[in-house]
Protein backbone atom coordinates (compact mmCIF):
# COMPACT_ATOMS: atom_id res chain seq x y z
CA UNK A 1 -13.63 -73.60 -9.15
CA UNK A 2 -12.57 -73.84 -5.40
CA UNK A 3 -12.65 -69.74 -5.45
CA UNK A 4 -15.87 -69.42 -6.94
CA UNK A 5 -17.67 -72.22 -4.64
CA UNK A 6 -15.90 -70.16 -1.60
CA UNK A 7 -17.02 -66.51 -2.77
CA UNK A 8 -20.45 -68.26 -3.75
CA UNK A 9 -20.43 -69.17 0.13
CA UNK A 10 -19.48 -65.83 1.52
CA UNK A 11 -21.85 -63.76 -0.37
CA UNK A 12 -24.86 -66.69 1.19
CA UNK A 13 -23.63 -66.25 4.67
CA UNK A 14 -23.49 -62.34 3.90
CA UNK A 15 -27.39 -62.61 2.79
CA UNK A 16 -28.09 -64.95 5.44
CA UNK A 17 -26.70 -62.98 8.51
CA UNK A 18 -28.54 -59.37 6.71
CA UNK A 19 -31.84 -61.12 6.41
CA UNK A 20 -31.66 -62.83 10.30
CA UNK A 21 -30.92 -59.67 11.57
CA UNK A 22 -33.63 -58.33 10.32
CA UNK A 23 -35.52 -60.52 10.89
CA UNK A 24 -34.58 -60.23 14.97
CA UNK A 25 -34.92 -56.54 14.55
CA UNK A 26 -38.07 -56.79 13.33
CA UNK A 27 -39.47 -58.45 16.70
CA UNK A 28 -37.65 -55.74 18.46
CA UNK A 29 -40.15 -53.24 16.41
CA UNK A 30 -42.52 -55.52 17.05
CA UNK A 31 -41.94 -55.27 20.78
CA UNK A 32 -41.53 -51.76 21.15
CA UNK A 33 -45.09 -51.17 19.91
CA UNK A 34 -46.55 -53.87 22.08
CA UNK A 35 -44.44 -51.82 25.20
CA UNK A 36 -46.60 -48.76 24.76
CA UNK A 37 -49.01 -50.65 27.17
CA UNK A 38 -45.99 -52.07 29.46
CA UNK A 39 -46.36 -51.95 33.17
CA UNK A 40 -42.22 -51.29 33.35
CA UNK A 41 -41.24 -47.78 33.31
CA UNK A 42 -37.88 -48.84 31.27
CA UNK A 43 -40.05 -50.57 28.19
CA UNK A 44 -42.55 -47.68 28.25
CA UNK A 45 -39.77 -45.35 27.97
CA UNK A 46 -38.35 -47.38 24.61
CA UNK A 47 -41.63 -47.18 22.98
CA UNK A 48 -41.90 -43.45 23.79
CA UNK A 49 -38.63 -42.87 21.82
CA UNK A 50 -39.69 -45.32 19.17
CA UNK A 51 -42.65 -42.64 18.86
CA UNK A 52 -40.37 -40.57 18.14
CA UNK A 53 -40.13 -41.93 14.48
CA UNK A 54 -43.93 -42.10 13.92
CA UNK A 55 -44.26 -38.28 14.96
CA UNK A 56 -41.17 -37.55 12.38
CA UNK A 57 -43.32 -39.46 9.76
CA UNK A 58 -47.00 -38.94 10.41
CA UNK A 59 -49.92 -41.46 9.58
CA UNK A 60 -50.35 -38.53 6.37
CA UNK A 61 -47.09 -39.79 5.63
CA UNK A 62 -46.03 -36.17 6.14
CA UNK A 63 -42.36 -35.87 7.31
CA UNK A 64 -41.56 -33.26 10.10
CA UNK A 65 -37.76 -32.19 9.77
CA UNK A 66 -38.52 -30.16 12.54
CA UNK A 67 -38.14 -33.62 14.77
CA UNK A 68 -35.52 -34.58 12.32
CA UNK A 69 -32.76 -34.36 15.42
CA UNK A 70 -35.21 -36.77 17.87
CA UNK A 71 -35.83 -38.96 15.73
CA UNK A 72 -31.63 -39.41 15.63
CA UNK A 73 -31.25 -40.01 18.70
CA UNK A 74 -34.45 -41.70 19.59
CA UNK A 75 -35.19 -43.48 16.62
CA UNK A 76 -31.73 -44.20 14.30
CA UNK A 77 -29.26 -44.43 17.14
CA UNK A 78 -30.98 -47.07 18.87
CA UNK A 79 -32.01 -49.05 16.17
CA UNK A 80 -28.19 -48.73 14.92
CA UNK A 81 -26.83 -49.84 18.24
CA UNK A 82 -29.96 -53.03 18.44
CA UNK A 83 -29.02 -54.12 14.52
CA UNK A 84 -25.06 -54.01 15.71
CA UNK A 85 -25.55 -55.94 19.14
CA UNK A 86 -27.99 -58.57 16.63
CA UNK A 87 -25.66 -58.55 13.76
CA UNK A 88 -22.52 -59.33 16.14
CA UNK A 89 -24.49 -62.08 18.18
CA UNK A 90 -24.71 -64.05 14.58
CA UNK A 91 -20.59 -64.46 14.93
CA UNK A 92 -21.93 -67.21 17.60
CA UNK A 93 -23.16 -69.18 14.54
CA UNK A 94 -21.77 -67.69 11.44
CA UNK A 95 -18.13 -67.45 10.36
CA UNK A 96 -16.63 -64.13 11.60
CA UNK A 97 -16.11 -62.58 8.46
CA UNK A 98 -19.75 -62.38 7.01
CA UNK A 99 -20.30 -60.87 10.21
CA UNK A 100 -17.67 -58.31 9.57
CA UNK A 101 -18.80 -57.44 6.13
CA UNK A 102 -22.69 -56.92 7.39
CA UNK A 103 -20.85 -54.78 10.49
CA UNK A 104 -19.80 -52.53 8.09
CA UNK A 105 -22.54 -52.20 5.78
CA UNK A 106 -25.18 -50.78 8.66
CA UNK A 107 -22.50 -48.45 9.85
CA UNK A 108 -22.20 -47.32 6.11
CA UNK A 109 -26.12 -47.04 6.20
CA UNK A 110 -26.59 -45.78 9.33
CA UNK A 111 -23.52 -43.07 8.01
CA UNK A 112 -26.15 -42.41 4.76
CA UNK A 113 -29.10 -42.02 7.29
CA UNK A 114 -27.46 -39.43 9.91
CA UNK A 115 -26.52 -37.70 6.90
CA UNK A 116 -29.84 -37.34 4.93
CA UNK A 117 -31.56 -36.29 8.37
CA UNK A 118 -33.47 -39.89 8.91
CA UNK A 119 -34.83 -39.40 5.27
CA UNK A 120 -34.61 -42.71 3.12
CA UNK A 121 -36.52 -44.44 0.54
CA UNK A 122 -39.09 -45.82 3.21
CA UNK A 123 -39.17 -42.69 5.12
CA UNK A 124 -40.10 -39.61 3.13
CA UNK A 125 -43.51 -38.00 2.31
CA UNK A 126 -45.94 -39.62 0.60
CA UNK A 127 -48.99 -38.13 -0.96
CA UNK A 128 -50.38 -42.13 -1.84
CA UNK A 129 -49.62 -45.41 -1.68
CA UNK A 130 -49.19 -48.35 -4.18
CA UNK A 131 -51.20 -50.48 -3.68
CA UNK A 132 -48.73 -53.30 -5.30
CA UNK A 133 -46.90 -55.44 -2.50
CA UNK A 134 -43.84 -57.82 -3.46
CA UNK A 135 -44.43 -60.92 -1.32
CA UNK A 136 -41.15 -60.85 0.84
CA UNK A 137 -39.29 -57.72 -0.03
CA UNK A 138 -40.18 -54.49 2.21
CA UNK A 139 -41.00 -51.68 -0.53
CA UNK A 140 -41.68 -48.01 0.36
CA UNK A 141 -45.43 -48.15 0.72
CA UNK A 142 -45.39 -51.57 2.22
CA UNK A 143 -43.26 -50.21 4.79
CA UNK A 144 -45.65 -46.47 4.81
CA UNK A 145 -48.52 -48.71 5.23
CA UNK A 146 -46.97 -49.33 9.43
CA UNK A 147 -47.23 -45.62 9.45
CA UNK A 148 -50.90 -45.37 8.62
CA UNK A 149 -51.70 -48.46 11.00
CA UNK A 150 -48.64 -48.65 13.56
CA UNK A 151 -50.16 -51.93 14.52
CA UNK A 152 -48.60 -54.20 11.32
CA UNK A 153 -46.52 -54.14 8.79
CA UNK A 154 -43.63 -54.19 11.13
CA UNK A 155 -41.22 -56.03 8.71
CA UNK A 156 -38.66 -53.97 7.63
CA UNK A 157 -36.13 -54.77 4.56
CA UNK A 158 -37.54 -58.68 4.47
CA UNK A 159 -41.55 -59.47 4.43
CA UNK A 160 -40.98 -62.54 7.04
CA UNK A 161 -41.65 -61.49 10.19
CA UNK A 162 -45.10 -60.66 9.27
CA UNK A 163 -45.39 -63.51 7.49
CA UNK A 164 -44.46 -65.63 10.39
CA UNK A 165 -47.17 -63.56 12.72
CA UNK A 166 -49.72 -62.27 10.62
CA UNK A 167 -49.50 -58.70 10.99
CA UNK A 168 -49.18 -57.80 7.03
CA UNK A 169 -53.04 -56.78 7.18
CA UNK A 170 -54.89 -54.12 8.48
CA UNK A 171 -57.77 -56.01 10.42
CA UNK A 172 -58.61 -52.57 12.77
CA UNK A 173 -62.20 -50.85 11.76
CA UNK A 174 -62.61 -54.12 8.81
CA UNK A 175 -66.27 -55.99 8.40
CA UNK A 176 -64.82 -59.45 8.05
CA UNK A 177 -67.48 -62.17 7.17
CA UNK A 178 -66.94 -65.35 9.17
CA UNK A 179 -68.70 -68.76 8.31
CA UNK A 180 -68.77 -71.59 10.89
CA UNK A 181 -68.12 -69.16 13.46
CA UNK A 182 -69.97 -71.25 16.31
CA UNK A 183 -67.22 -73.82 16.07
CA UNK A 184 -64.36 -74.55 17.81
CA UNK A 185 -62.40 -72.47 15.39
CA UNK A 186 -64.62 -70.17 14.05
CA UNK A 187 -65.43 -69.13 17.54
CA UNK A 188 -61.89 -68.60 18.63
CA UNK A 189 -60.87 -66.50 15.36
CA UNK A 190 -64.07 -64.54 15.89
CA UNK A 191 -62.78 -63.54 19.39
CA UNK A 192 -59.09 -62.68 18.04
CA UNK A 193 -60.91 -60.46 14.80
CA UNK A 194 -63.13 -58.53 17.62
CA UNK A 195 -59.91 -58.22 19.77
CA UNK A 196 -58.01 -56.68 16.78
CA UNK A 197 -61.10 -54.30 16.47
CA UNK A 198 -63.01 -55.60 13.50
CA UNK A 199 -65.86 -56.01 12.68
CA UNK A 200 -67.27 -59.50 12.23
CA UNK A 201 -70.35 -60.48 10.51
């Protein structure tokens, strides 16, 4: 009984280090399209490799193997050596060997990725999209849906991050209807619509 309870435990500390990782990787992603506009040469220059990626896999959802060698090294080597430096930081909190274990399942990944040429089930061509979304899990068009519109959907294996900020809609080019709008509220979320570039009625 003592074994099981103790495996039980592992395997929740395992889950819970992969999905806070992600979770802090996803802000990183989050960041790195926000940088595009940065006044600091260094953060401009992360974003410019993180474009990179969206060049390799178009808003057609059209891959370009052609770029399959930058996107390595400007896309999947960074964001290996970011979810490593995150994952590691979690030994501050976690027990070392959950840690350990999710250590050695992104270098396995990251092993599968360098090896299919950046090419995985969330990057590859698309010619549509399904429409279906699971709430929290990251599926292949959820995730093809932050190619189209670069500026959301920035959750990667775990639905949370956009959750937590709102960014699992497209709101650009919209007509959103608004009632109360002359409020205190209404007028405020009328200003943040307009700001995200819709169109409010």
């Amino acid at each position: 009984m003592e074994l099981t309870l103790n495996i039980l435990l592992f395997l929740a500390q395992c889950i819970a280090v992969f999905v806070i990782a992600s979770t802090v990787f996803d802000f990183v992603h989050f960041l790195l399209h926000r940088w595009q506009r940065s006044r600091i040469p260094l953060l401009k220059m992360f974003s410019a490799w993180h474009q990179v990626h969206h060049d390799f896999l178009d808003r057609d959802m059209q891959v370009h193997p052609e770029l399959s060698s930058r996107n390595l090294w400007a896309h999947l080597v960074p964001e290996f050596i970011t979810t490593l430096i995150v994952t590691a930081a979690l030994a501050l909190v976690f027990p070392l060997w959950p840690v350990v274990a999710n250590l050695v399942l992104h270098v396995l990944l990251f092993a599968i990725r360098v090896k299919e040429e950046g090419i995985d089930i969330n990057h590859m061509s698309m010619d549509r999209l399904d429409g279906r979304r699971h709430p929290f899990w990251v599926s292949p068009s959820y995730h093809a849906m932050h190619h189209v519109n670069p500026l959301g959907f920035y959750s990667s294996m775990f639905n949370i991050f956009d959750l937590l900020v709102g960014t699992s809609v497209a709101i650009r080019g919209k007509r959103i209807a608004v009632t109360g709008s002359t409020g205190a509220f209404g007028g405020v979320m009328v200003a943040e619509l307009e700001r995200r570039g819709a169109k409010v009625i």
